[in-house]
PDB file of N, CA and C in Angstrom:
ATOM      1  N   UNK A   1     105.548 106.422 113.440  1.00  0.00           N
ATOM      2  CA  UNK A   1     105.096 107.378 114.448  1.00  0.00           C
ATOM      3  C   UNK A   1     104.742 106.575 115.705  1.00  0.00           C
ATOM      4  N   UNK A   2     105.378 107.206 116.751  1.00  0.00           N
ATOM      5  CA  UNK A   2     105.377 105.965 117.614  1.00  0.00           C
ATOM      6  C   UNK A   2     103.741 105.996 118.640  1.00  0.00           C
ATOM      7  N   UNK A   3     102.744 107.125 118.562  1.00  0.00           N
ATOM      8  CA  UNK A   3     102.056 106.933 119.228  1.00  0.00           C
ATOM      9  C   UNK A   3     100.799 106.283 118.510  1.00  0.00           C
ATOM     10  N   UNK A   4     100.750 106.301 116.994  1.00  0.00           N
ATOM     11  CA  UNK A   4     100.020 106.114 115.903  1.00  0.00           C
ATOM     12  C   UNK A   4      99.619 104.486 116.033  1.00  0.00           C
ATOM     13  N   UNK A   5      98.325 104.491 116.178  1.00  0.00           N
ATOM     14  CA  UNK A   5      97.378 103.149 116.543  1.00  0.00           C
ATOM     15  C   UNK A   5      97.895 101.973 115.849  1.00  0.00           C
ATOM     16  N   UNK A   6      97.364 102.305 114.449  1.00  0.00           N
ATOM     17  CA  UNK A   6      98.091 101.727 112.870  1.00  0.00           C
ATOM     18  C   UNK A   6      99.315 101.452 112.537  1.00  0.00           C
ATOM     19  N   UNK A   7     100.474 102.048 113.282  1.00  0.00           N
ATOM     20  CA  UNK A   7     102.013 101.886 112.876  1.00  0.00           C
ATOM     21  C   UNK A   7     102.166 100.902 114.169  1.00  0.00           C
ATOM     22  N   UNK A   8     101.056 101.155 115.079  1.00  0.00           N
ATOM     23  CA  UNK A   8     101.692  99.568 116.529  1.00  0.00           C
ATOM     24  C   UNK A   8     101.268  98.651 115.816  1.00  0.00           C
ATOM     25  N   UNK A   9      99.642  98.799 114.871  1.00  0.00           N
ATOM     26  CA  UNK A   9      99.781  97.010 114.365  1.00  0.00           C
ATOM     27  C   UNK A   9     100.758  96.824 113.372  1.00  0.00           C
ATOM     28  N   UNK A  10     100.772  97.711 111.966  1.00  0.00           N
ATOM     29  CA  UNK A  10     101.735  97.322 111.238  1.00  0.00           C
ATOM     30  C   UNK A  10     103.116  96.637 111.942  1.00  0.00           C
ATOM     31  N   UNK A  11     103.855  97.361 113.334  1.00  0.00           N
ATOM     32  CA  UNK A  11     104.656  96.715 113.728  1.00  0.00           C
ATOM     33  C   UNK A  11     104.711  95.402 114.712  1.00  0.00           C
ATOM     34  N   UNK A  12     103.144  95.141 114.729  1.00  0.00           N
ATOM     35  CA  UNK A  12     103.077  93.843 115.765  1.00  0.00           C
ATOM     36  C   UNK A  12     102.911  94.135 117.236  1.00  0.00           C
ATOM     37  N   UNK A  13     102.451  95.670 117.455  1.00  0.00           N
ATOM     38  CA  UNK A  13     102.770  95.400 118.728  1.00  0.00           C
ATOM     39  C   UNK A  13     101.492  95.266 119.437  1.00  0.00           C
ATOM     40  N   UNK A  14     100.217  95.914 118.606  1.00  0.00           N
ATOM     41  CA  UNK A  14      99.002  95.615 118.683  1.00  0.00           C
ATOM     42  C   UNK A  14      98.153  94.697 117.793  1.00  0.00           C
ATOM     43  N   UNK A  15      97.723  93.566 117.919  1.00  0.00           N
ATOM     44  CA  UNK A  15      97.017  92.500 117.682  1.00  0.00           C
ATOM     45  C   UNK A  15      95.902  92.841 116.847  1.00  0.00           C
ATOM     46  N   UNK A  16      95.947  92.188 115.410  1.00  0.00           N
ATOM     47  CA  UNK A  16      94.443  92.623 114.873  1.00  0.00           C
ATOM     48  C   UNK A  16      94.451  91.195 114.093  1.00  0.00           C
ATOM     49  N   UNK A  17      93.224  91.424 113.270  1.00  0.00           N
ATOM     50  CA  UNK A  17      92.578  89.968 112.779  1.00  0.00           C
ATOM     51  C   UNK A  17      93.208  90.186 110.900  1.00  0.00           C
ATOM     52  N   UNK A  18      93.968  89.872 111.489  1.00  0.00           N
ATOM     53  CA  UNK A  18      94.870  90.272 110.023  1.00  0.00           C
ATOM     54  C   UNK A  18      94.576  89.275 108.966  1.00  0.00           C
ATOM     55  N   UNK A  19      94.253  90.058 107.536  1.00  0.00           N
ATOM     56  CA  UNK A  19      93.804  88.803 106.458  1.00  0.00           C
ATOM     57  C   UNK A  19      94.828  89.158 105.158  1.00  0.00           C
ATOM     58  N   UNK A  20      95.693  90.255 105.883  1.00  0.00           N
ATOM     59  CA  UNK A  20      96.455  90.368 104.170  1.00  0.00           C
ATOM     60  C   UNK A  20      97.750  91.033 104.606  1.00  0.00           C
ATOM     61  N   UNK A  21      98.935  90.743 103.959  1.00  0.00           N
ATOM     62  CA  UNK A  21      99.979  91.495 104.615  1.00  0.00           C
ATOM     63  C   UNK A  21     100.913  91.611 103.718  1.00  0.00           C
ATOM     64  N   UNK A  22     101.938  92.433 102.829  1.00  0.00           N
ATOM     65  CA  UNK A  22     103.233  92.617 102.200  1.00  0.00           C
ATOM     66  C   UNK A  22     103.945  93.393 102.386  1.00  0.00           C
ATOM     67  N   UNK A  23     104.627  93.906 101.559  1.00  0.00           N
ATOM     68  CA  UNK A  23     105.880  94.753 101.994  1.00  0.00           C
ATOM     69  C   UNK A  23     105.033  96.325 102.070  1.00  0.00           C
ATOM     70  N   UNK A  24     104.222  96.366 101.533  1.00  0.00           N
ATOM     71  CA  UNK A  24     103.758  97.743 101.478  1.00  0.00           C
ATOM     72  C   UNK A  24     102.353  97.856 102.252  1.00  0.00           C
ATOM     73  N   UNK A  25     101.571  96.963 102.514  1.00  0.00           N
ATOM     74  CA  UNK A  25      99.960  97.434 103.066  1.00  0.00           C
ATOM     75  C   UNK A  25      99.754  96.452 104.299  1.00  0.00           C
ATOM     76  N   UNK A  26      99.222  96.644 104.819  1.00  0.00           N
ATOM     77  CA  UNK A  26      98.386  95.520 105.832  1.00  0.00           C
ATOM     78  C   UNK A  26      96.830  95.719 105.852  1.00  0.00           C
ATOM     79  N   UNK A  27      96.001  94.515 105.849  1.00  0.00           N
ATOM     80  CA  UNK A  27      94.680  94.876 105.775  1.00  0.00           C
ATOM     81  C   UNK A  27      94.002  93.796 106.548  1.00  0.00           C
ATOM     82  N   UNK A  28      93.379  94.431 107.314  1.00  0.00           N
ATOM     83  CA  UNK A  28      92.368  93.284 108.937  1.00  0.00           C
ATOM     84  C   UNK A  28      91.094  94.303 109.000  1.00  0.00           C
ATOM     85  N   UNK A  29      90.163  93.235 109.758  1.00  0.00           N
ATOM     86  CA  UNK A  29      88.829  93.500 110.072  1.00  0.00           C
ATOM     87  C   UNK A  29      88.873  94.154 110.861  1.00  0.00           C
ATOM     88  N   UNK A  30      88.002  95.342 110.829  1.00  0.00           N
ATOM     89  CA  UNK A  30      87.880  96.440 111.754  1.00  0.00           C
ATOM     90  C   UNK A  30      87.182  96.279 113.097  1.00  0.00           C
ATOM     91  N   UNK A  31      87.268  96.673 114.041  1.00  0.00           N
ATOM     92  CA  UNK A  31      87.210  96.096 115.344  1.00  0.00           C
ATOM     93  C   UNK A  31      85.780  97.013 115.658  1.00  0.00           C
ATOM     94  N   UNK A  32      84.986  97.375 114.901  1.00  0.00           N
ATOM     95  CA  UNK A  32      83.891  97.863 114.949  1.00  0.00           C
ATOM     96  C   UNK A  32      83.011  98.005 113.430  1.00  0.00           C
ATOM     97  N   UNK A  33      82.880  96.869 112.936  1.00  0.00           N
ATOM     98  CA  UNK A  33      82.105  96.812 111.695  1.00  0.00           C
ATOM     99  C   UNK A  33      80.992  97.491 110.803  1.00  0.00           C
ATOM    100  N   UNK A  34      80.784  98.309 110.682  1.00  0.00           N
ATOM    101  CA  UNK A  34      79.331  99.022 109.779  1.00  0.00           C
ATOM    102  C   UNK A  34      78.858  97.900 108.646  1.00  0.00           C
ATOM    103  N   UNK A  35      79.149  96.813 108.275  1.00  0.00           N
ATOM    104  CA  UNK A  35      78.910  95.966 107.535  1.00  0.00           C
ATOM    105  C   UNK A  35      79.483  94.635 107.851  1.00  0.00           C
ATOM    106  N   UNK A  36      78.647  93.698 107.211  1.00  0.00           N
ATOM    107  CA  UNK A  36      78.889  92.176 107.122  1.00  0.00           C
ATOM    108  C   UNK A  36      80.599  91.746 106.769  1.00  0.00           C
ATOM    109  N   UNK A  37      80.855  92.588 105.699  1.00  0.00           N
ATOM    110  CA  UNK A  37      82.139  92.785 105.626  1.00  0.00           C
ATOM    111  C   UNK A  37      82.784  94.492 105.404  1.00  0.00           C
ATOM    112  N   UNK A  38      83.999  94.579 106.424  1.00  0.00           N
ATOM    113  CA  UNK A  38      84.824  95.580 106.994  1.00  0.00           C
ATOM    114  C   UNK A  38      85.554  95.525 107.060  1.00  0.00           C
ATOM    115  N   UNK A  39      86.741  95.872 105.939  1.00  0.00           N
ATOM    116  CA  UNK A  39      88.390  95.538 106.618  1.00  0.00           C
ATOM    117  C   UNK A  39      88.999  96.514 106.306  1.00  0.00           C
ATOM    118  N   UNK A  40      90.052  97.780 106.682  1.00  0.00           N
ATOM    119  CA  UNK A  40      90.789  98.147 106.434  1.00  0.00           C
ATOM    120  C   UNK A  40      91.947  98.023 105.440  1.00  0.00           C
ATOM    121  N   UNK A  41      92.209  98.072 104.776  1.00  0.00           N
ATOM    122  CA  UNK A  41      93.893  98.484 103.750  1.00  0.00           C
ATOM    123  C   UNK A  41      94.773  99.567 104.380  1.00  0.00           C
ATOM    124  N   UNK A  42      95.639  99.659 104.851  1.00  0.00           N
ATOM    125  CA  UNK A  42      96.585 100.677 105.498  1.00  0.00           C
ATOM    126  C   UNK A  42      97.948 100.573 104.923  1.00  0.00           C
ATOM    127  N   UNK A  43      98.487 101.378 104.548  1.00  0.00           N
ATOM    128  CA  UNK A  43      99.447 101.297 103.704  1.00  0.00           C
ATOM    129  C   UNK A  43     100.807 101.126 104.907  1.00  0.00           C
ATOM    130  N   UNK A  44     102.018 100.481 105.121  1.00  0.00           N
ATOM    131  CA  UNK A  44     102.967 100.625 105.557  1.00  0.00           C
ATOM    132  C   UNK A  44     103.422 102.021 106.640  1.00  0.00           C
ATOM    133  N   UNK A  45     103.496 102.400 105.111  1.00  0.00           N
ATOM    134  CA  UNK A  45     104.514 103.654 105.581  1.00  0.00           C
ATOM    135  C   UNK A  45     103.394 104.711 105.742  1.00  0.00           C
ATOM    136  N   UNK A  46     103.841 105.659 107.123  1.00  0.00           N
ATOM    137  CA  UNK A  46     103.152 106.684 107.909  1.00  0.00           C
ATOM    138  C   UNK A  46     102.795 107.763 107.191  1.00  0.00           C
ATOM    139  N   UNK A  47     101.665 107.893 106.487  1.00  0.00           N
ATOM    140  CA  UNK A  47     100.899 108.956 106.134  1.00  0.00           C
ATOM    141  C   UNK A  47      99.929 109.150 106.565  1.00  0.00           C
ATOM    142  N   UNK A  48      99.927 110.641 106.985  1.00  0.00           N
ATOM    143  CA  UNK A  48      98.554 111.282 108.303  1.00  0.00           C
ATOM    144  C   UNK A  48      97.432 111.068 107.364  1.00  0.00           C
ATOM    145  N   UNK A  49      97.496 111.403 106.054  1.00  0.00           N
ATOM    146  CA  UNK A  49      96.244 111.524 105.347  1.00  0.00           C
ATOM    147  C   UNK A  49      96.278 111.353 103.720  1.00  0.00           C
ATOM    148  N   UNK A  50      94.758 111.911 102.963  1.00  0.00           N
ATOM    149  CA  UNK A  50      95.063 112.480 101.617  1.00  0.00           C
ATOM    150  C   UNK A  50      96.210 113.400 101.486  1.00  0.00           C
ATOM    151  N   UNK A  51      96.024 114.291 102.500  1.00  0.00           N
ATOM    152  CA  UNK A  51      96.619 116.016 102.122  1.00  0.00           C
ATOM    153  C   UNK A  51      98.332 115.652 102.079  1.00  0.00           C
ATOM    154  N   UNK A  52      98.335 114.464 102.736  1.00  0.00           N
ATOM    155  CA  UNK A  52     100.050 114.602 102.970  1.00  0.00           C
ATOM    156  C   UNK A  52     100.501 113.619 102.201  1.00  0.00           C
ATOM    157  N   UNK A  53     100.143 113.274 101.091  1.00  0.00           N
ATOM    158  CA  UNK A  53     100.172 112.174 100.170  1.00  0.00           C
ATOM    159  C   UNK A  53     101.280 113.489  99.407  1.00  0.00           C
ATOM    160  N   UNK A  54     102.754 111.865  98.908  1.00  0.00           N
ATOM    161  CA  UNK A  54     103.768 112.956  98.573  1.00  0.00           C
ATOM    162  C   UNK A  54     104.178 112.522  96.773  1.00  0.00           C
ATOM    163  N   UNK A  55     104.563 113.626  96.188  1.00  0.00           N
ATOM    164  CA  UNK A  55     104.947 112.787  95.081  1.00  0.00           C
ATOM    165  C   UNK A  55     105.693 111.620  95.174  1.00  0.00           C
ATOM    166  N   UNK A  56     105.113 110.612  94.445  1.00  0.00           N
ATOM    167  CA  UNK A  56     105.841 109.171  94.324  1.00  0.00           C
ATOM    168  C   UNK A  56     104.869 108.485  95.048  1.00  0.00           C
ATOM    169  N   UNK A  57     103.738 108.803  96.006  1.00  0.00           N
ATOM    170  CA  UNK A  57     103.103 107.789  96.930  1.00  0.00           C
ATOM    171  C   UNK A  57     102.174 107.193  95.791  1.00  0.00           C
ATOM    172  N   UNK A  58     102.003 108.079  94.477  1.00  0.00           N
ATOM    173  CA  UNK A  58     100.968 107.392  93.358  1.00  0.00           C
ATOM    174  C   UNK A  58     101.065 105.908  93.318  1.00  0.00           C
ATOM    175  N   UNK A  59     102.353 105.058  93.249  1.00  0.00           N
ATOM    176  CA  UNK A  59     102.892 103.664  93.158  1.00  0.00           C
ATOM    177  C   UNK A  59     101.793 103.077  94.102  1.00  0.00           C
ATOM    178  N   UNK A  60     101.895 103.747  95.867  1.00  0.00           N
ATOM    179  CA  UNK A  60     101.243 103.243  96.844  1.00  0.00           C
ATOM    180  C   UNK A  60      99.589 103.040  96.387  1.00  0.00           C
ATOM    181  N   UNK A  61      99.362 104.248  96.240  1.00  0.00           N
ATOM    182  CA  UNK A  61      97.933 104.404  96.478  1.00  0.00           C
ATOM    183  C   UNK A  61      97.277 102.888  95.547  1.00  0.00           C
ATOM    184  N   UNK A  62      98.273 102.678  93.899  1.00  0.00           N
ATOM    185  CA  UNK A  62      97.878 102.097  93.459  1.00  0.00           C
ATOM    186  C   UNK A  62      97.860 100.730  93.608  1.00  0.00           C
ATOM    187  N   UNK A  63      98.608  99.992  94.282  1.00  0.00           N
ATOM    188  CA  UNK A  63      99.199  99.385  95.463  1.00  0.00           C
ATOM    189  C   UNK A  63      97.807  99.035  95.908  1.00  0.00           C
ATOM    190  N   UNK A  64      97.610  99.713  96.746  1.00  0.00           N
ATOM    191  CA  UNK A  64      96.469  99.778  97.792  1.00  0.00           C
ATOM    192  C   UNK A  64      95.143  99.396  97.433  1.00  0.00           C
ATOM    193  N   UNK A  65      95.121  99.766  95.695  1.00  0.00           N
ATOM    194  CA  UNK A  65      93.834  99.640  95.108  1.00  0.00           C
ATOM    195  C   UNK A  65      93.633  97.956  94.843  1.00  0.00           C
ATOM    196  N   UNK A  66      95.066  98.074  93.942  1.00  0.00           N
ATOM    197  CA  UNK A  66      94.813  96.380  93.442  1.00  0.00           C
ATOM    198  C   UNK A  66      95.069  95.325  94.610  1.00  0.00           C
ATOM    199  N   UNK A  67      95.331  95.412  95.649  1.00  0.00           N
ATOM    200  CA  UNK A  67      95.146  94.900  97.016  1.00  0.00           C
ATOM    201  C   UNK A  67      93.519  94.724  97.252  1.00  0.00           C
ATOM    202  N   UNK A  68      93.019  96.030  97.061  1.00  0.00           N
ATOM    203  CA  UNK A  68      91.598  95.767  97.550  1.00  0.00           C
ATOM    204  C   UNK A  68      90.525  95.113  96.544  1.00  0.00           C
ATOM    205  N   UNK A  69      91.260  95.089  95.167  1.00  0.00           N
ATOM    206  CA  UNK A  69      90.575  93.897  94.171  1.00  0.00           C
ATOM    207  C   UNK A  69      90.914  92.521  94.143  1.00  0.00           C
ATOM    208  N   UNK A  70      91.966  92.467  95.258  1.00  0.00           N
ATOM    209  CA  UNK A  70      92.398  90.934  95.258  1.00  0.00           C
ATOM    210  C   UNK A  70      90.746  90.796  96.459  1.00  0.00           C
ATOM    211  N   UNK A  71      91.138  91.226  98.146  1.00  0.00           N
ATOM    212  CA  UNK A  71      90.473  91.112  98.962  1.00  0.00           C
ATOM    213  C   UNK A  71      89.011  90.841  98.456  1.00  0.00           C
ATOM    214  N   UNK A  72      88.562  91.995  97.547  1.00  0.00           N
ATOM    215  CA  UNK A  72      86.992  92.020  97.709  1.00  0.00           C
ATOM    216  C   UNK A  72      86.161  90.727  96.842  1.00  0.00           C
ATOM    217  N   UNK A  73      86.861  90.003  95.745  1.00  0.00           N
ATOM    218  CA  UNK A  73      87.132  88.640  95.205  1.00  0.00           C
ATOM    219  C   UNK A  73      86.960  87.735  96.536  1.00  0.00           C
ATOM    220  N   UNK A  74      88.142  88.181  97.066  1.00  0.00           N
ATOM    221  CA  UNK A  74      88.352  86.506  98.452  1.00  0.00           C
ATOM    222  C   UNK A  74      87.299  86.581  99.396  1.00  0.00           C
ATOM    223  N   UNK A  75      86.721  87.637  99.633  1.00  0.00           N
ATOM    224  CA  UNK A  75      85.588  87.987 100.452  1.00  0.00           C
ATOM    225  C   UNK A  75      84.417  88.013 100.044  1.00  0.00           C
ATOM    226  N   UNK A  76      84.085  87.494  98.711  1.00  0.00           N
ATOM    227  CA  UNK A  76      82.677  87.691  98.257  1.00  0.00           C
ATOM    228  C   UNK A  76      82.244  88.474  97.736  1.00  0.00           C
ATOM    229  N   UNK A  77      82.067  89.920  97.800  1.00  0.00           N
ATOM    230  CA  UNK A  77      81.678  90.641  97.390  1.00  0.00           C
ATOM    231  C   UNK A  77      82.069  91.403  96.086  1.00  0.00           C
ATOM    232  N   UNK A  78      82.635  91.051  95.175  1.00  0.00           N
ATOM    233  CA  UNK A  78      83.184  91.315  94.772  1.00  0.00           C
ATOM    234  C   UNK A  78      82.066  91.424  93.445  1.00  0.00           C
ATOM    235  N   UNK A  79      81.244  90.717  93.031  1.00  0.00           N
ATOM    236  CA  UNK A  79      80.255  90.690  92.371  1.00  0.00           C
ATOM    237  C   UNK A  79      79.045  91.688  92.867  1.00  0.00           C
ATOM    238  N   UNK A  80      78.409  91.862  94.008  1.00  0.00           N
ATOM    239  CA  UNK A  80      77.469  91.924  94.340  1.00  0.00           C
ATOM    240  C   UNK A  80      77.901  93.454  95.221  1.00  0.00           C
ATOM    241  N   UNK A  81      78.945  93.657  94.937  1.00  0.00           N
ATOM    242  CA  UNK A  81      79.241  95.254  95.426  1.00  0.00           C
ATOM    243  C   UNK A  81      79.583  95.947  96.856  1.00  0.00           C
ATOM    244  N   UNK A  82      80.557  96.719  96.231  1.00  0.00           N
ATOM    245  CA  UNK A  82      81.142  96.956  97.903  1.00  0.00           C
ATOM    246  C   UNK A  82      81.208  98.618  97.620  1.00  0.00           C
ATOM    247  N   UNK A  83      82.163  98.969  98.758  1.00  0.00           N
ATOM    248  CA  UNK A  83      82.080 100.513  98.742  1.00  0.00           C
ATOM    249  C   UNK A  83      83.989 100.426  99.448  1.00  0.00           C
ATOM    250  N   UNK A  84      84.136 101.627  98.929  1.00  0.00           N
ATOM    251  CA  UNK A  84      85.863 102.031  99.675  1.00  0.00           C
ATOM    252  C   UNK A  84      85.591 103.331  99.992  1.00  0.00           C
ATOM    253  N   UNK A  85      86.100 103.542 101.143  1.00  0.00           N
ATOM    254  CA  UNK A  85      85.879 104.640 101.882  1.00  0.00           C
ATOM    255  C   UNK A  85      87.090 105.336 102.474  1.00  0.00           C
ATOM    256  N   UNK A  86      87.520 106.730 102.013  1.00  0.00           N
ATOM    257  CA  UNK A  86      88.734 106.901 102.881  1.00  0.00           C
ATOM    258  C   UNK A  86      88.347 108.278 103.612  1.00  0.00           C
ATOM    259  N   UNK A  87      88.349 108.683 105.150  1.00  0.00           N
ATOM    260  CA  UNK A  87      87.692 109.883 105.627  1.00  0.00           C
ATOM    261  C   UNK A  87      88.991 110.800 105.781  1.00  0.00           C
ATOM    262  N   UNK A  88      89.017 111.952 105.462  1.00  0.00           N
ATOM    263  CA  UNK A  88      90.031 112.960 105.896  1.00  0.00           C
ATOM    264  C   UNK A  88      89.551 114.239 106.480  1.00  0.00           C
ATOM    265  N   UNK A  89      90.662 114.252 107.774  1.00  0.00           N
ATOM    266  CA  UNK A  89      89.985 115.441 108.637  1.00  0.00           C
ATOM    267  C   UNK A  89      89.084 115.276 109.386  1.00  0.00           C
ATOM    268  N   UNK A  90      89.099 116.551 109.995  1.00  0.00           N
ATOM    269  CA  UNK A  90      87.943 116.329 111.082  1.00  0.00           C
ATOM    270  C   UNK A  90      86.348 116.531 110.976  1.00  0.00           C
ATOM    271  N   UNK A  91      86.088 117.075 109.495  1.00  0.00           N
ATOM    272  CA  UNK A  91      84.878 116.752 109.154  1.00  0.00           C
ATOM    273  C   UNK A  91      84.301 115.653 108.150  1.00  0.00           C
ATOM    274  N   UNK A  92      85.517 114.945 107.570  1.00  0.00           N
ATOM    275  CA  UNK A  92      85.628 113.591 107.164  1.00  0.00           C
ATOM    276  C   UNK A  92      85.411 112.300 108.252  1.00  0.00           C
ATOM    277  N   UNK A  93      85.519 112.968 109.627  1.00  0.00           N
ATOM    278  CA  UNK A  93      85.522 111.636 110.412  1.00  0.00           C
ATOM    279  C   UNK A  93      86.668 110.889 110.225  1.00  0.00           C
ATOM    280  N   UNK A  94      87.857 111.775 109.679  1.00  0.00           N
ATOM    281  CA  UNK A  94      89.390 110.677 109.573  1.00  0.00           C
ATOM    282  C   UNK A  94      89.438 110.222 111.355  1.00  0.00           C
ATOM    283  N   UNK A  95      89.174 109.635 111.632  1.00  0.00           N
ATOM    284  CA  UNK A  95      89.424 108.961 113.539  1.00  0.00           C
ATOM    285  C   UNK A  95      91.024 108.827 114.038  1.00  0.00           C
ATOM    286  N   UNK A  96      91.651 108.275 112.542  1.00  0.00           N
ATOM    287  CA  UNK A  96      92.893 108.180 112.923  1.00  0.00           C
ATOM    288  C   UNK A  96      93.970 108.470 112.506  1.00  0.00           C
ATOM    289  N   UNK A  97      94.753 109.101 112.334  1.00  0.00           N
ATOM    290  CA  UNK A  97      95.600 110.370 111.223  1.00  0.00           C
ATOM    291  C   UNK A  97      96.877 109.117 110.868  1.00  0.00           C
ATOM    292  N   UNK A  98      96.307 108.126 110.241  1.00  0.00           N
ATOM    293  CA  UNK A  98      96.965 107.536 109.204  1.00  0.00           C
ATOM    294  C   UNK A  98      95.927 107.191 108.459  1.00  0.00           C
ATOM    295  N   UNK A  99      96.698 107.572 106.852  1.00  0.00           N
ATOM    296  CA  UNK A  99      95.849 107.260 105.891  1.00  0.00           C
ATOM    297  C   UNK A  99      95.297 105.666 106.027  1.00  0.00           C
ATOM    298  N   UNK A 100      94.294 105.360 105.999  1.00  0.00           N
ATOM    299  CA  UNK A 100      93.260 104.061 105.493  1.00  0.00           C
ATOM    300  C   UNK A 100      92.276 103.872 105.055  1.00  0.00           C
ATOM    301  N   UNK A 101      92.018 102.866 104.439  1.00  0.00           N
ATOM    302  CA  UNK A 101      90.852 102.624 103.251  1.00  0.00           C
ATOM    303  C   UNK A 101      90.173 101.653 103.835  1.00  0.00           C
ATOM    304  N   UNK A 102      88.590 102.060 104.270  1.00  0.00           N
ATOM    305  CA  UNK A 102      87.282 101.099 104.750  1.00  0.00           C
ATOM    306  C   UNK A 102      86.984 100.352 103.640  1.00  0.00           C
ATOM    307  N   UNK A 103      86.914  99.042 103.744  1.00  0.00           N
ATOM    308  CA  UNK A 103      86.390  98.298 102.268  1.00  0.00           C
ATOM    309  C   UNK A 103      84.952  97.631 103.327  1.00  0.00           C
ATOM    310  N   UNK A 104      83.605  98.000 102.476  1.00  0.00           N
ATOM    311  CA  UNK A 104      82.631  97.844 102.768  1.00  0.00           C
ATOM    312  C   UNK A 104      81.595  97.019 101.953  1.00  0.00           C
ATOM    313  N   UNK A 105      81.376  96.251 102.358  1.00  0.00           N
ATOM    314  CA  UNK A 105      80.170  95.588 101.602  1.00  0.00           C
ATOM    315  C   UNK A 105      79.213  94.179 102.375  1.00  0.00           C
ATOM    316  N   UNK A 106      78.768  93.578 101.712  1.00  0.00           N
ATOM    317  CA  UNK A 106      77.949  92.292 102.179  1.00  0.00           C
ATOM    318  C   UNK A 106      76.260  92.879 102.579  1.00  0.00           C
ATOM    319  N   UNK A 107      76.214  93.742 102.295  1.00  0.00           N
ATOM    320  CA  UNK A 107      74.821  94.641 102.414  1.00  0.00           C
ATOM    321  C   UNK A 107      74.650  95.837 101.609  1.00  0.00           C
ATOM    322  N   UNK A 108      73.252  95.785 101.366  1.00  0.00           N
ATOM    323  CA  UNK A 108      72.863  97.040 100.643  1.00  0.00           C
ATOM    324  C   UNK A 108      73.515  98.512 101.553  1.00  0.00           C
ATOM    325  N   UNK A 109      74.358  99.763 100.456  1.00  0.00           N
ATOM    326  CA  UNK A 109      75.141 100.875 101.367  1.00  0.00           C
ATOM    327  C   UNK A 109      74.193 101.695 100.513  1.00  0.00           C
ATOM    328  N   UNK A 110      73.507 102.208 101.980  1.00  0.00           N
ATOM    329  CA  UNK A 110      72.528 103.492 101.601  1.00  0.00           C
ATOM    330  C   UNK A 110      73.516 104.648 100.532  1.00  0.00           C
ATOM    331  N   UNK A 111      72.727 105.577  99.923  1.00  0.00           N
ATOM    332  CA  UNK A 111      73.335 106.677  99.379  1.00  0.00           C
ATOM    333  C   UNK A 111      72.466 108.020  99.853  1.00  0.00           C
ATOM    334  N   UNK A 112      72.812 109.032  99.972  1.00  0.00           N
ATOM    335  CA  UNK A 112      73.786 108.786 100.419  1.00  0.00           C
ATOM    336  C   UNK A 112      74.527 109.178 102.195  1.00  0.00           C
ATOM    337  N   UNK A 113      75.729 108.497 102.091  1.00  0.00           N
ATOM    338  CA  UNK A 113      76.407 107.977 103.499  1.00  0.00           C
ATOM    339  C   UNK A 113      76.211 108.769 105.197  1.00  0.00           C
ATOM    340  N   UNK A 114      75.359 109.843 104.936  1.00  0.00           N
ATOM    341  CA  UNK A 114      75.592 110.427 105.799  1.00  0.00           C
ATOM    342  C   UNK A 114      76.044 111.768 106.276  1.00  0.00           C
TER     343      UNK A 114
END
């Protein structure tokens, strides 16, 4: 989607602090942190959200998960507890209509969020 924030970095054309990358996800520090540690998981391929998650994206999602058990290991927290966060919609606070996953931790996460 060519105006989609997330599909300019996946394609390089916008610059992020990238710590993980394969054929299917990209995952960098969020450029506005709520925690010590903050990084995104964004899957490749252009999905606005949950709702538009299609049969077969199950592979992805799962994808996405064991990605974020490699990360939260390499980042520390992985013991001492994190949080994954995905917002949908406009009373979810989705900000940006591609699906992505907040990986949160390095501090105590109130319950609950808000």
């Amino acid at each position: 989607m060519s105006d989609c924030i997330f599909c300019k970095i996946v394609s390089g054309d916008i610059p992020s602090k990238k710590i993980y990358e394969d054929e299917q996800v990209i995952a960098f520090h969020d450029i506005n942190p709520q925690a010590p540690v903050h990084i995104l998981v964004v899957p490749k391929k252009h999905v606005s959200g949950v709702n538009e998650l299609a049969a077969g994206d199950e592979a992805l999602v799962g994808h996405v998960y064991g990605v974020i058990a490699r990360l939260v290991r390499e980042l520390g927290v992985a013991e001492s507890g994190y949080r994954v966060v995905v917002n949908s919609g406009a009373d979810g606070q989705q900000s940006v209509p591609h699906l992505h996953f907040h990986v949160l931790g390095g501090r105590l996460l109130s319950w609950p969020p808000g």
